[in-house]
Protein backbone atom coordinates (compact mmCIF):
# COMPACT_ATOMS: atom_id res chain seq x y z
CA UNK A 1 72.15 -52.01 -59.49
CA UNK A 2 69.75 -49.79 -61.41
CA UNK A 3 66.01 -50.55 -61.94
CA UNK A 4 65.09 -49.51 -65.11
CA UNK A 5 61.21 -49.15 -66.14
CA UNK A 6 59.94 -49.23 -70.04
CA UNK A 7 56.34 -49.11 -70.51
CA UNK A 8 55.85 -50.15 -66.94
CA UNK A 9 58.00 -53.30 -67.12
CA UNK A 10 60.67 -53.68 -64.83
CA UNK A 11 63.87 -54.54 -65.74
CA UNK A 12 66.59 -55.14 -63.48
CA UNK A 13 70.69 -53.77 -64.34
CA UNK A 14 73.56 -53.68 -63.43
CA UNK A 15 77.00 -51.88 -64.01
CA UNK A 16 78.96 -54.68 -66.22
CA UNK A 17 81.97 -53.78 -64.49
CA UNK A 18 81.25 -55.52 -60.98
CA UNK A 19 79.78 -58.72 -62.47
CA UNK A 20 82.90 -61.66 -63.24
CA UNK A 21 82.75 -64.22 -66.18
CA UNK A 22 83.24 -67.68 -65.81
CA UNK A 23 83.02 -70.35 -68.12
CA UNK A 24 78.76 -70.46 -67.68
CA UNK A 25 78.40 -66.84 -68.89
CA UNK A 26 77.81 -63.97 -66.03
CA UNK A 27 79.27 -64.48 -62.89
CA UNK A 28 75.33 -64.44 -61.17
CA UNK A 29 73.80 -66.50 -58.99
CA UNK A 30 72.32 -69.94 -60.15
CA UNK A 31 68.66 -69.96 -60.68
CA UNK A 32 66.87 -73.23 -59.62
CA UNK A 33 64.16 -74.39 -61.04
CA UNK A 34 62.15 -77.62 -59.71
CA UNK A 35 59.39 -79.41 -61.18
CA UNK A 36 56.69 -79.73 -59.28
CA UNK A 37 55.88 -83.37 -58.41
CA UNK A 38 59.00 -84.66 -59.29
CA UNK A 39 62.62 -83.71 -57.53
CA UNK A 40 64.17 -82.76 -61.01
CA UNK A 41 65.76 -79.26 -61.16
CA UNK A 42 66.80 -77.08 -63.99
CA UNK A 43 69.80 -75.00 -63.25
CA UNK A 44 69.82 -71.83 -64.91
CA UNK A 45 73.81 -70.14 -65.16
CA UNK A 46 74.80 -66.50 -65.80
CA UNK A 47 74.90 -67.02 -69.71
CA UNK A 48 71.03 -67.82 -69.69
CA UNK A 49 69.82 -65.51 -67.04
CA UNK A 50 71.94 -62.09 -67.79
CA UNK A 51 72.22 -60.60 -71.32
CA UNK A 52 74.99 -57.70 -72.04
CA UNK A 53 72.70 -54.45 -73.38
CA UNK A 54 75.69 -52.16 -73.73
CA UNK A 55 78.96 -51.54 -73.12
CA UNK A 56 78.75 -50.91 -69.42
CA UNK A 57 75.00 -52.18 -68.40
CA UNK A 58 73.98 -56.03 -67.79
CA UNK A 59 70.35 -56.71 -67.26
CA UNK A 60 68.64 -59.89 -65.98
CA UNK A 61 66.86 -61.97 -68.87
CA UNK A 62 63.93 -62.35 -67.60
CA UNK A 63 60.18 -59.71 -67.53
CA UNK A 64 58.64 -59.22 -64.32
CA UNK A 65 55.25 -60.44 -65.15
CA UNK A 66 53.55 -57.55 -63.03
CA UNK A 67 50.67 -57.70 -60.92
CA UNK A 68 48.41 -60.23 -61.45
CA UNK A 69 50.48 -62.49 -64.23
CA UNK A 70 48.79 -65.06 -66.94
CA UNK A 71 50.94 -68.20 -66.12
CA UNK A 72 53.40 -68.38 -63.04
CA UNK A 73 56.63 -68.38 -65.35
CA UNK A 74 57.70 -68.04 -68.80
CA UNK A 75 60.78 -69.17 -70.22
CA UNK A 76 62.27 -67.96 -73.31
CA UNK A 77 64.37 -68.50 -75.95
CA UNK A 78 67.39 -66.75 -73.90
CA UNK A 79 66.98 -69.39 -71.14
CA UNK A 80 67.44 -72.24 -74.01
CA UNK A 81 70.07 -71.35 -75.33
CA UNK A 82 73.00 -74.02 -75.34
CA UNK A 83 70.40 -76.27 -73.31
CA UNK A 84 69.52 -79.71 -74.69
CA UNK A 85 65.83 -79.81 -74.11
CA UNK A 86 63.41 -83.64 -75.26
CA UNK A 87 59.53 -83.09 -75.38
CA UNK A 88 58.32 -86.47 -75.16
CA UNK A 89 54.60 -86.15 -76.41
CA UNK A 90 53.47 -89.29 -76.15
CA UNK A 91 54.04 -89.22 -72.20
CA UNK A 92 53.72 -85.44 -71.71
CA UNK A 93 56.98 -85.18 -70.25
CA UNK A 94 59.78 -82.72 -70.48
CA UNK A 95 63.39 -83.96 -70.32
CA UNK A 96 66.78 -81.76 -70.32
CA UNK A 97 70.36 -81.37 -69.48
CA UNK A 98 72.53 -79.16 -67.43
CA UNK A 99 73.78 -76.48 -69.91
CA UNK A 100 76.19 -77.19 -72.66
CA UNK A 101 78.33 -74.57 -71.41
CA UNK A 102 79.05 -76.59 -68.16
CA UNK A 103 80.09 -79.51 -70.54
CA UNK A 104 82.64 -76.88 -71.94
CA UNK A 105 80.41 -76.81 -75.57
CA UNK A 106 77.42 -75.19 -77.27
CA UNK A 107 74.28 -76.58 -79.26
CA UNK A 108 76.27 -75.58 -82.76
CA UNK A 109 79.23 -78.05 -81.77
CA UNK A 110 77.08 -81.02 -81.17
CA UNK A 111 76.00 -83.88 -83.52
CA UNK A 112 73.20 -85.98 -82.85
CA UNK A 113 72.76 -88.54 -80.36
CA UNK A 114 75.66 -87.28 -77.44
CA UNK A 115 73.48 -86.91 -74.39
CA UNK A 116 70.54 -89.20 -73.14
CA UNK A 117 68.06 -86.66 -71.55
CA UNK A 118 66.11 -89.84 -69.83
């Protein structure tokens, strides 16, 4: 592992050579997210939470919000990739799947209609 630091953000690497691939992207550890007052979760895999940045070097896909951050966590448009996400305005709700990638498919091969987020 190598900690890197640009402009005094952290950003965590590692050699590309130890980390597997499996069918969800990086072979990392799941990161759980859970909505508070509710017992959804949103399961983020390797393919949303690592990115490749060279030939040998994998960092995680997230910035370390420093010291005293402005919200508790961002997520961005890495972490949606190949996720089906419903805002539901009206009832200020937030619905989503498991990724696509699990399902063995990406957002580009779907057509309307295939999953029910409720």
């Amino acid at each position: 592992m190598v900690l890197l630091v640009i402009d005094s953000a952290k950003i965590i690497c590692f050699n590309s050579s130890f980390v597997g691939s499996t069918h969800v992207g990086a072979a990392a550890p799941e990161i759980h997210l859970y909505l508070p007052g509710t017992n959804r979760m949103w399961k983020i895999f390797g393919a949303n939470s690592m990115v490749r940045v060279g030939k040998h070097a994998m960092c995680l896909a997230f910035v370390d919000g420093g010291v005293n951050p402005k919200t508790s966590i961002v997520i961005g448009a890495y972490q949606l990739e190949d996720n089906l996400l419903q805002f539901d305005l009206a009832k200020s709700r937030l619905g989503f799947s498991l990724s696509l990638l699990a399902r063995q498919t990406t957002c580009s091969n779907l057509t309307a209609n295939v999953f029910n987020l409720n």
